[in-house]
PDB file of N, CA and C in Angstrom:
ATOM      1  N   UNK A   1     -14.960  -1.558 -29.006  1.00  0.00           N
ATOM      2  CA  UNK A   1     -14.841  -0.331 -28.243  1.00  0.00           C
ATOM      3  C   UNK A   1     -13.890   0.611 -28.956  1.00  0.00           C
ATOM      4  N   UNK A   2     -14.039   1.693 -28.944  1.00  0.00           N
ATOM      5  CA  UNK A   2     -13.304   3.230 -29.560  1.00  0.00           C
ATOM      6  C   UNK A   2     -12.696   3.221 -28.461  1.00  0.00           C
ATOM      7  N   UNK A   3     -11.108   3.814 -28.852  1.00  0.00           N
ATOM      8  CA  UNK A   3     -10.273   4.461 -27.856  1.00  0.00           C
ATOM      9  C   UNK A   3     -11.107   6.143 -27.553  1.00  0.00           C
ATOM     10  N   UNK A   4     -10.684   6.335 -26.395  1.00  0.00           N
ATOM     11  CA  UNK A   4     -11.254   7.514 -25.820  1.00  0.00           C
ATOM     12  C   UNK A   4     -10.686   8.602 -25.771  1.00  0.00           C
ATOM     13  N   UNK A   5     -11.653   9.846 -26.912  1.00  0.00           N
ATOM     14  CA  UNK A   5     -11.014  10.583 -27.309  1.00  0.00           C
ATOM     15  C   UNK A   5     -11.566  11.846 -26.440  1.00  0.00           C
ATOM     16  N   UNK A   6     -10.935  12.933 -26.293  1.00  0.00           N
ATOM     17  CA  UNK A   6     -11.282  14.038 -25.605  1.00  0.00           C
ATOM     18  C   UNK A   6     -11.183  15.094 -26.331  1.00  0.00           C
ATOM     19  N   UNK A   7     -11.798  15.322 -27.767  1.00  0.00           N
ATOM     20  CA  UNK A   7     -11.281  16.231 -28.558  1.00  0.00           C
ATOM     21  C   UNK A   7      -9.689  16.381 -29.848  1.00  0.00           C
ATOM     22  N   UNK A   8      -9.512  17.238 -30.622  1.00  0.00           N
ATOM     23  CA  UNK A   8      -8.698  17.389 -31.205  1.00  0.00           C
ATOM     24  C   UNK A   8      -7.451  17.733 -30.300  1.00  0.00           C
ATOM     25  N   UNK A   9      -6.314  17.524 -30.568  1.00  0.00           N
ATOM     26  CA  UNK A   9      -5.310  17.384 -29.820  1.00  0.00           C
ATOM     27  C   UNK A   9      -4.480  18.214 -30.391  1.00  0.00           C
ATOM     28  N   UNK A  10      -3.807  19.460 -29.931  1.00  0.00           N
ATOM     29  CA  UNK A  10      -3.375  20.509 -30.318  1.00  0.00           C
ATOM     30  C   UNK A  10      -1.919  20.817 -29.484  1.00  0.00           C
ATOM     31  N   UNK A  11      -0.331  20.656 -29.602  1.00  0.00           N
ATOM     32  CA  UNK A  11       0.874  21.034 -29.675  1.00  0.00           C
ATOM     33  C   UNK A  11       1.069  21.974 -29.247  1.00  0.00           C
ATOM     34  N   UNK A  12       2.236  22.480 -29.284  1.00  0.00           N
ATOM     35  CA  UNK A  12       2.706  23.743 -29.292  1.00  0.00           C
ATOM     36  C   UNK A  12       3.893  23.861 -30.564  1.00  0.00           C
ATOM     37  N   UNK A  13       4.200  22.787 -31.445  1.00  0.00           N
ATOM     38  CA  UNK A  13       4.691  22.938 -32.256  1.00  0.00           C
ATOM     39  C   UNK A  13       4.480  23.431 -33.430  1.00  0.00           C
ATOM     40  N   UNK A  14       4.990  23.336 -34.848  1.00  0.00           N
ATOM     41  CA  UNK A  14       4.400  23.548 -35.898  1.00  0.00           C
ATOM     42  C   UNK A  14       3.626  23.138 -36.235  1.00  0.00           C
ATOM     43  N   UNK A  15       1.395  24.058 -36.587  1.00  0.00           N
ATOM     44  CA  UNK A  15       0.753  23.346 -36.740  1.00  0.00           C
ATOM     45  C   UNK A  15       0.071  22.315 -36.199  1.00  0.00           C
ATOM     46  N   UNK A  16       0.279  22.719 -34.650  1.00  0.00           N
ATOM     47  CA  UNK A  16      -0.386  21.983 -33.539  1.00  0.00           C
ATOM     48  C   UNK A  16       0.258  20.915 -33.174  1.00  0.00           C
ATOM     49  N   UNK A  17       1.642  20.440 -33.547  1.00  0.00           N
ATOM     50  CA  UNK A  17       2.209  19.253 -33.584  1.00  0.00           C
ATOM     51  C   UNK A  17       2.783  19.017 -31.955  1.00  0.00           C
ATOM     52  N   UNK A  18       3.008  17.782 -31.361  1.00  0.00           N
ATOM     53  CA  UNK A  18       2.775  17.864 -30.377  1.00  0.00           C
ATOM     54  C   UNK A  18       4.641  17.159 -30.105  1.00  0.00           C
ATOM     55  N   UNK A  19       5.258  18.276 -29.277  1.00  0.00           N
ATOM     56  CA  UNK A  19       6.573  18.506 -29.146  1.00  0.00           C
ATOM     57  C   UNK A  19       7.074  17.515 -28.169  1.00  0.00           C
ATOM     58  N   UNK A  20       8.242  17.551 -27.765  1.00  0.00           N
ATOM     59  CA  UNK A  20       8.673  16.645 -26.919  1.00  0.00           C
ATOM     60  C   UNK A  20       8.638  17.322 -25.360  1.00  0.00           C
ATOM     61  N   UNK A  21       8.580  18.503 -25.623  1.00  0.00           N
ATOM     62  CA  UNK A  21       8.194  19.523 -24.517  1.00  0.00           C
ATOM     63  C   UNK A  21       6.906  19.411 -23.960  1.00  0.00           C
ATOM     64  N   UNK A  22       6.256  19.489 -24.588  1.00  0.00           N
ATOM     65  CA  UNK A  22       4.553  18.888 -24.123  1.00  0.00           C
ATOM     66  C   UNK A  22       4.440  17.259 -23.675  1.00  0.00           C
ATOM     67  N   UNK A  23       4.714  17.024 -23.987  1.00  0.00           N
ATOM     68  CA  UNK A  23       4.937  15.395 -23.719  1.00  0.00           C
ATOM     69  C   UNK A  23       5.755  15.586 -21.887  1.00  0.00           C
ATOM     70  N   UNK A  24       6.863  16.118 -21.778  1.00  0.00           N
ATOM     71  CA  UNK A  24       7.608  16.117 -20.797  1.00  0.00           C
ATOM     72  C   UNK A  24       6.488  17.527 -19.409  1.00  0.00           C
ATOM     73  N   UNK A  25       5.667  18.338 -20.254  1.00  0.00           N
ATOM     74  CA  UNK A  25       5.241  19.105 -19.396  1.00  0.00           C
ATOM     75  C   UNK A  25       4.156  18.265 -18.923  1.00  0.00           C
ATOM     76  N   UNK A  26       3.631  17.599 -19.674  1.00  0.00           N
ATOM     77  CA  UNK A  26       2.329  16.885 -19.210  1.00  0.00           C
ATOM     78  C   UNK A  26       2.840  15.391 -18.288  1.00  0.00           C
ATOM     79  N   UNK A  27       3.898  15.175 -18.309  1.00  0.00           N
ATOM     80  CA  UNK A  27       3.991  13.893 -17.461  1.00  0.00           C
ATOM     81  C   UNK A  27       4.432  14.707 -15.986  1.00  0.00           C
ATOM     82  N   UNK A  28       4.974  15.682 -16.174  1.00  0.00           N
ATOM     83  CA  UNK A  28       5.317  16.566 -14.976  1.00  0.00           C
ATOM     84  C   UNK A  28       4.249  17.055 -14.408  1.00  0.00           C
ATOM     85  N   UNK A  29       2.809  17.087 -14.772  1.00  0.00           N
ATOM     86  CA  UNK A  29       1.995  17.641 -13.856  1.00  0.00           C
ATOM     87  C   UNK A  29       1.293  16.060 -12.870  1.00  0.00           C
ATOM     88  N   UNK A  30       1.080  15.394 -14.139  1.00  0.00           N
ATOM     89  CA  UNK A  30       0.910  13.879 -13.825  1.00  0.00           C
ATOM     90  C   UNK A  30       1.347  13.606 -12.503  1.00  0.00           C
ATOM     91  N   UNK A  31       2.694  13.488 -12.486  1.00  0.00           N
ATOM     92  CA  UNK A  31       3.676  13.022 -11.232  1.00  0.00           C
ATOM     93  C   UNK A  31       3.518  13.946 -10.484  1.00  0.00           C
ATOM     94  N   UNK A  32       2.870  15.333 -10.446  1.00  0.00           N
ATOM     95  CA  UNK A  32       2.634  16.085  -9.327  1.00  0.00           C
ATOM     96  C   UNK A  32       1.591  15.400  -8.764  1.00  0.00           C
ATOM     97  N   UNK A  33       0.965  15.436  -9.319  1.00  0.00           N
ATOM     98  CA  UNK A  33      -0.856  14.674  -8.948  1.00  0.00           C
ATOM     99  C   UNK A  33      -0.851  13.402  -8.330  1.00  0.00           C
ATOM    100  N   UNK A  34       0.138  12.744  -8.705  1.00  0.00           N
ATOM    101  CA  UNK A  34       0.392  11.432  -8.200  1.00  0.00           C
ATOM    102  C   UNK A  34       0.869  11.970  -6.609  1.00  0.00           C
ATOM    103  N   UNK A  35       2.441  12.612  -6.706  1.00  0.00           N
ATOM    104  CA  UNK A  35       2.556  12.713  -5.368  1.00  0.00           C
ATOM    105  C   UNK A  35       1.758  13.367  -4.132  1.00  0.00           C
ATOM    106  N   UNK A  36       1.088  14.407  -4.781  1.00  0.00           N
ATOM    107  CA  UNK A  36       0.073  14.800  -4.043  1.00  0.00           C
ATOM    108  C   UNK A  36      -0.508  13.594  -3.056  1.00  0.00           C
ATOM    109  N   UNK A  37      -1.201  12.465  -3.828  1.00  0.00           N
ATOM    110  CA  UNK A  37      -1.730  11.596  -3.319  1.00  0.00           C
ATOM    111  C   UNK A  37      -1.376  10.633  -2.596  1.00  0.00           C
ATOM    112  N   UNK A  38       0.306  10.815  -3.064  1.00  0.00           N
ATOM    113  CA  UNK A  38       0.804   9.248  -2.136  1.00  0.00           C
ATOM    114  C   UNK A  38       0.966  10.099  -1.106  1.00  0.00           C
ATOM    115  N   UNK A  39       1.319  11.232  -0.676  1.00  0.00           N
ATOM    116  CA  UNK A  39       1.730  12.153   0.209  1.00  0.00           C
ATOM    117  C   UNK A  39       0.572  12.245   1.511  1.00  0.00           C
ATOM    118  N   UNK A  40      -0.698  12.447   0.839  1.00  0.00           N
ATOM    119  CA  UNK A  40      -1.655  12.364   1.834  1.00  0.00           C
ATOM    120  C   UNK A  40      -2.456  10.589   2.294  1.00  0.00           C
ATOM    121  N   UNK A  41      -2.086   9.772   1.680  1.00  0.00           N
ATOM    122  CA  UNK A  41      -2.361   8.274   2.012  1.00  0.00           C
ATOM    123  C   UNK A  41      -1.075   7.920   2.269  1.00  0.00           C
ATOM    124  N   UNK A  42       0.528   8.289   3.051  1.00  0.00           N
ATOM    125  CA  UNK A  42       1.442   7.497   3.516  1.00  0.00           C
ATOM    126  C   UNK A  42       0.793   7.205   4.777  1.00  0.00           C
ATOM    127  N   UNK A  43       0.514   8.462   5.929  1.00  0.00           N
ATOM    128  CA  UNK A  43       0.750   8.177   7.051  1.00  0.00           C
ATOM    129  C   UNK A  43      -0.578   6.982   7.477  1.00  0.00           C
ATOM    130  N   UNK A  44      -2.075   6.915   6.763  1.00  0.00           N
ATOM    131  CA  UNK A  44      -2.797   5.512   7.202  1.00  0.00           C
ATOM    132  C   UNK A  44      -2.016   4.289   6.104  1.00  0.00           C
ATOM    133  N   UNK A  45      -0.984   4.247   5.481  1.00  0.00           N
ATOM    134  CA  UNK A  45      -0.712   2.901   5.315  1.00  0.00           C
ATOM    135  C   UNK A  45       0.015   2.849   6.074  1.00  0.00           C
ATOM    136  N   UNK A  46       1.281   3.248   6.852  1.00  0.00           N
ATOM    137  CA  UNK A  46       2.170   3.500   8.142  1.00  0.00           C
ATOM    138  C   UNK A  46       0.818   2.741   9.063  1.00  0.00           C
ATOM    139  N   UNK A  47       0.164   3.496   9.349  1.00  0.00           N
ATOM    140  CA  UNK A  47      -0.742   3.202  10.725  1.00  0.00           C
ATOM    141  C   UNK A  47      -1.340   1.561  10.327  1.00  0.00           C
ATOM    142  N   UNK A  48      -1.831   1.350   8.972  1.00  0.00           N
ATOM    143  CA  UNK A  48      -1.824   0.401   8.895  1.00  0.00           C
ATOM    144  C   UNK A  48      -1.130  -1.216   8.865  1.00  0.00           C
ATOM    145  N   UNK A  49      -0.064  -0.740   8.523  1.00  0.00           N
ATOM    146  CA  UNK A  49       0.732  -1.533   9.218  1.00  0.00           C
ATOM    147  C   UNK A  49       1.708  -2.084  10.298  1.00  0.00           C
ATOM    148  N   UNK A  50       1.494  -0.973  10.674  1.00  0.00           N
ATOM    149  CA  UNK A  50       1.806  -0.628  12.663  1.00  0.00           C
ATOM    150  C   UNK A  50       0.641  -2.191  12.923  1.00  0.00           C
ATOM    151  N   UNK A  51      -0.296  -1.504  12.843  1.00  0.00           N
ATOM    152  CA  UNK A  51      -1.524  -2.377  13.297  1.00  0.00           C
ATOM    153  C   UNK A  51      -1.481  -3.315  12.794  1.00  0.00           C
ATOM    154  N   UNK A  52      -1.458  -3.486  11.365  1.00  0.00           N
ATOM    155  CA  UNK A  52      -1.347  -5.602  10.870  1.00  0.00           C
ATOM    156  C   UNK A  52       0.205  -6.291  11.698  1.00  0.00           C
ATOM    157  N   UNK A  53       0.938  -5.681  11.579  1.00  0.00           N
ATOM    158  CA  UNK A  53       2.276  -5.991  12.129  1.00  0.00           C
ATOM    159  C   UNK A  53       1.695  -6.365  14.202  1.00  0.00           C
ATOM    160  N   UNK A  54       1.153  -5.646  14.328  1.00  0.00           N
ATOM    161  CA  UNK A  54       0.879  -6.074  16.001  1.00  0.00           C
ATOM    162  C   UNK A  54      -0.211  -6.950  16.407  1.00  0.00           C
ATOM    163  N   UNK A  55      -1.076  -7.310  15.106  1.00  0.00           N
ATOM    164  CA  UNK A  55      -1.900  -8.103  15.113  1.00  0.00           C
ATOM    165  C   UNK A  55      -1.359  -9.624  14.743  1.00  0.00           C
ATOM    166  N   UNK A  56      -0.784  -9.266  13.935  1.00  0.00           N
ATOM    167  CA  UNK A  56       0.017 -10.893  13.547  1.00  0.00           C
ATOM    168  C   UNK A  56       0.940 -11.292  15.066  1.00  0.00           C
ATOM    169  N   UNK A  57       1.420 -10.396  15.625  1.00  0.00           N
ATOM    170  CA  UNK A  57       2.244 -10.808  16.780  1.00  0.00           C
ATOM    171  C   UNK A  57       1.233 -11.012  17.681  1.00  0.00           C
ATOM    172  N   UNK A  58       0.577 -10.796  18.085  1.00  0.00           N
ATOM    173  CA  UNK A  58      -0.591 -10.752  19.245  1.00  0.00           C
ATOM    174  C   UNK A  58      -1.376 -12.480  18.969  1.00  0.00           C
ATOM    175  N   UNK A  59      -1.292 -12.916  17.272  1.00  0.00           N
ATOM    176  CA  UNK A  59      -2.337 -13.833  17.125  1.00  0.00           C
ATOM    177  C   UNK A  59      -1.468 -14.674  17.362  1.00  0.00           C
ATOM    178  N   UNK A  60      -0.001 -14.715  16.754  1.00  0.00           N
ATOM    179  CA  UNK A  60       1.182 -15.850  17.081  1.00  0.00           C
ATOM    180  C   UNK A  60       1.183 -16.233  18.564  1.00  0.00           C
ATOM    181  N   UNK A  61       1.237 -15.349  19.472  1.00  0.00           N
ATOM    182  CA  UNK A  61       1.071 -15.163  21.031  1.00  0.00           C
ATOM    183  C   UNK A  61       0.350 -15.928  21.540  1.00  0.00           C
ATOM    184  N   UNK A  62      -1.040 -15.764  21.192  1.00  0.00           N
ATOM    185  CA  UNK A  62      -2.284 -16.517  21.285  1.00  0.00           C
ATOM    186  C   UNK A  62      -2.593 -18.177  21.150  1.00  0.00           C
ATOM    187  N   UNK A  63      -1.979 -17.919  19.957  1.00  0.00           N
ATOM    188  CA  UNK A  63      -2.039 -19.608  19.447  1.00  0.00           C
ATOM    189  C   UNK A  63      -1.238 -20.437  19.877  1.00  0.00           C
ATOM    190  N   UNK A  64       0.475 -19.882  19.975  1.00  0.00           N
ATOM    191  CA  UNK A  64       1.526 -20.571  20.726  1.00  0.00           C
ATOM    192  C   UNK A  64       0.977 -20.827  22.172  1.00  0.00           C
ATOM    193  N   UNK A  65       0.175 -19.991  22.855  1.00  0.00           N
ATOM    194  CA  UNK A  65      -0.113 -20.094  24.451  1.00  0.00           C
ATOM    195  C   UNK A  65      -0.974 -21.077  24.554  1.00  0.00           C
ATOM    196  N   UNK A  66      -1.758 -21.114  23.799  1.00  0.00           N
ATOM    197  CA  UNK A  66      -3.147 -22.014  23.645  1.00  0.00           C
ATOM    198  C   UNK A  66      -2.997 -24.220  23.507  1.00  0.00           C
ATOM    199  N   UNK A  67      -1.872 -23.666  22.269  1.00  0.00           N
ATOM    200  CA  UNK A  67      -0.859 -24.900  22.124  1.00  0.00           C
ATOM    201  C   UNK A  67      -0.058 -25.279  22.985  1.00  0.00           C
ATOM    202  N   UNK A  68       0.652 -24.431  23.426  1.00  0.00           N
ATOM    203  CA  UNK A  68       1.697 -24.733  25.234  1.00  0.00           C
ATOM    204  C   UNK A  68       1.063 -25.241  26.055  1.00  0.00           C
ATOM    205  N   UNK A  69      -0.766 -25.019  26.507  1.00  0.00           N
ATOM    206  CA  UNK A  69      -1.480 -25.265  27.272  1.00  0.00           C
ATOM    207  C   UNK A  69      -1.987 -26.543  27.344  1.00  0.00           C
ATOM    208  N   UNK A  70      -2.135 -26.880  25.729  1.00  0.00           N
ATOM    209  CA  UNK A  70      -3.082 -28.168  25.652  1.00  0.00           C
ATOM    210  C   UNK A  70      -1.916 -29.333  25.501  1.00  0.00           C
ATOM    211  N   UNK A  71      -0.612 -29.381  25.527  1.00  0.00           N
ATOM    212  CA  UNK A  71       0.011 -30.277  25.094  1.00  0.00           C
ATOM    213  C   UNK A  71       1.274 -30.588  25.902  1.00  0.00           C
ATOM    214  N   UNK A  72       1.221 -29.695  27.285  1.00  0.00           N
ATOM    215  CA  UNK A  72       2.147 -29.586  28.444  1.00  0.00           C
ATOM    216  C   UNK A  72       1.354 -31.142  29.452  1.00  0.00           C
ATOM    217  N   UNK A  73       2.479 -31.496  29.804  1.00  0.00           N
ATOM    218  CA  UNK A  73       2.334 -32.276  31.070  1.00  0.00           C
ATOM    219  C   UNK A  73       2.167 -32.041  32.494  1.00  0.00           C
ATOM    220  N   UNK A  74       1.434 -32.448  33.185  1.00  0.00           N
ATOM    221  CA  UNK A  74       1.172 -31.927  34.362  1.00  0.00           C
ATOM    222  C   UNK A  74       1.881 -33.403  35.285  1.00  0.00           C
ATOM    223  N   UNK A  75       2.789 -33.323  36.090  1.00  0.00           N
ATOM    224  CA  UNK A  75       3.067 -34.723  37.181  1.00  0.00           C
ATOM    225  C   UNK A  75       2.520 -33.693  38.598  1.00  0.00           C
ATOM    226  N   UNK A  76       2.323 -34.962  39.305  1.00  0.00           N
ATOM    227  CA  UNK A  76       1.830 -34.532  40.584  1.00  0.00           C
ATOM    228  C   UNK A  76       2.730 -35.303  41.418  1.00  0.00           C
ATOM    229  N   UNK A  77       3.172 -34.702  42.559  1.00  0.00           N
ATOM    230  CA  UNK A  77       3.987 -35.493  43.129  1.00  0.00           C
ATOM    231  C   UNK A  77       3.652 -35.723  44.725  1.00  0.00           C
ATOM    232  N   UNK A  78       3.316 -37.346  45.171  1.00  0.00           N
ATOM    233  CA  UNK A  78       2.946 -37.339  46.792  1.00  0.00           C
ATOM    234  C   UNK A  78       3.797 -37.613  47.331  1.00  0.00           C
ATOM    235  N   UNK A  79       3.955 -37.314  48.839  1.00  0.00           N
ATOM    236  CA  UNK A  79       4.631 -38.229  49.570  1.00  0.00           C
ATOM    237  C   UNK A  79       3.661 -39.060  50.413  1.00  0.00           C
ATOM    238  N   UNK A  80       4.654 -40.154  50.642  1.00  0.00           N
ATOM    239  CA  UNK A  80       3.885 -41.449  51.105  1.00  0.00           C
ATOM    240  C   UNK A  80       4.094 -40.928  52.726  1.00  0.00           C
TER     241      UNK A  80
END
């Protein structure tokens, strides 16, 4: 496989040379783009784990009750 090229690659330095400024402008749009995205997918991973978090408690609930049920003693008590 060829690395993936998108054309000649052109600087702003001498001769198209590619500066430390370009390097730093282009990771700065990067990390815009990034936050953009985490920005609009925080609040469903929030919601999502609202919800796994109340589901794990709800199933613990369940199973502990289920287990309490089947393994409790029942005495009956008469009088004579």
């Amino acid at each position: 496989m060829s690395p993936k090229s998108s054309g000649p690659v052109h600087g702003s330095g001498p001769d198209g040379r590619i500066e430390i400024g370009d390097i730093r402008e282009k990771l700065a749009e990067l990390r815009g783009e990034v936050d953009e995205t985490t920005d609009t997918v925080k609040p469903y991973l929030t919601y999502a784990a609202v919800g796994g978090a109340v589901l794990v408690i709800a199933l613990a609930f369940l199973v502990g009750r289920r287990r309490g049920r089947r393994t409790s003693t029942w005495v009956e008590i008469r009088r004579v």
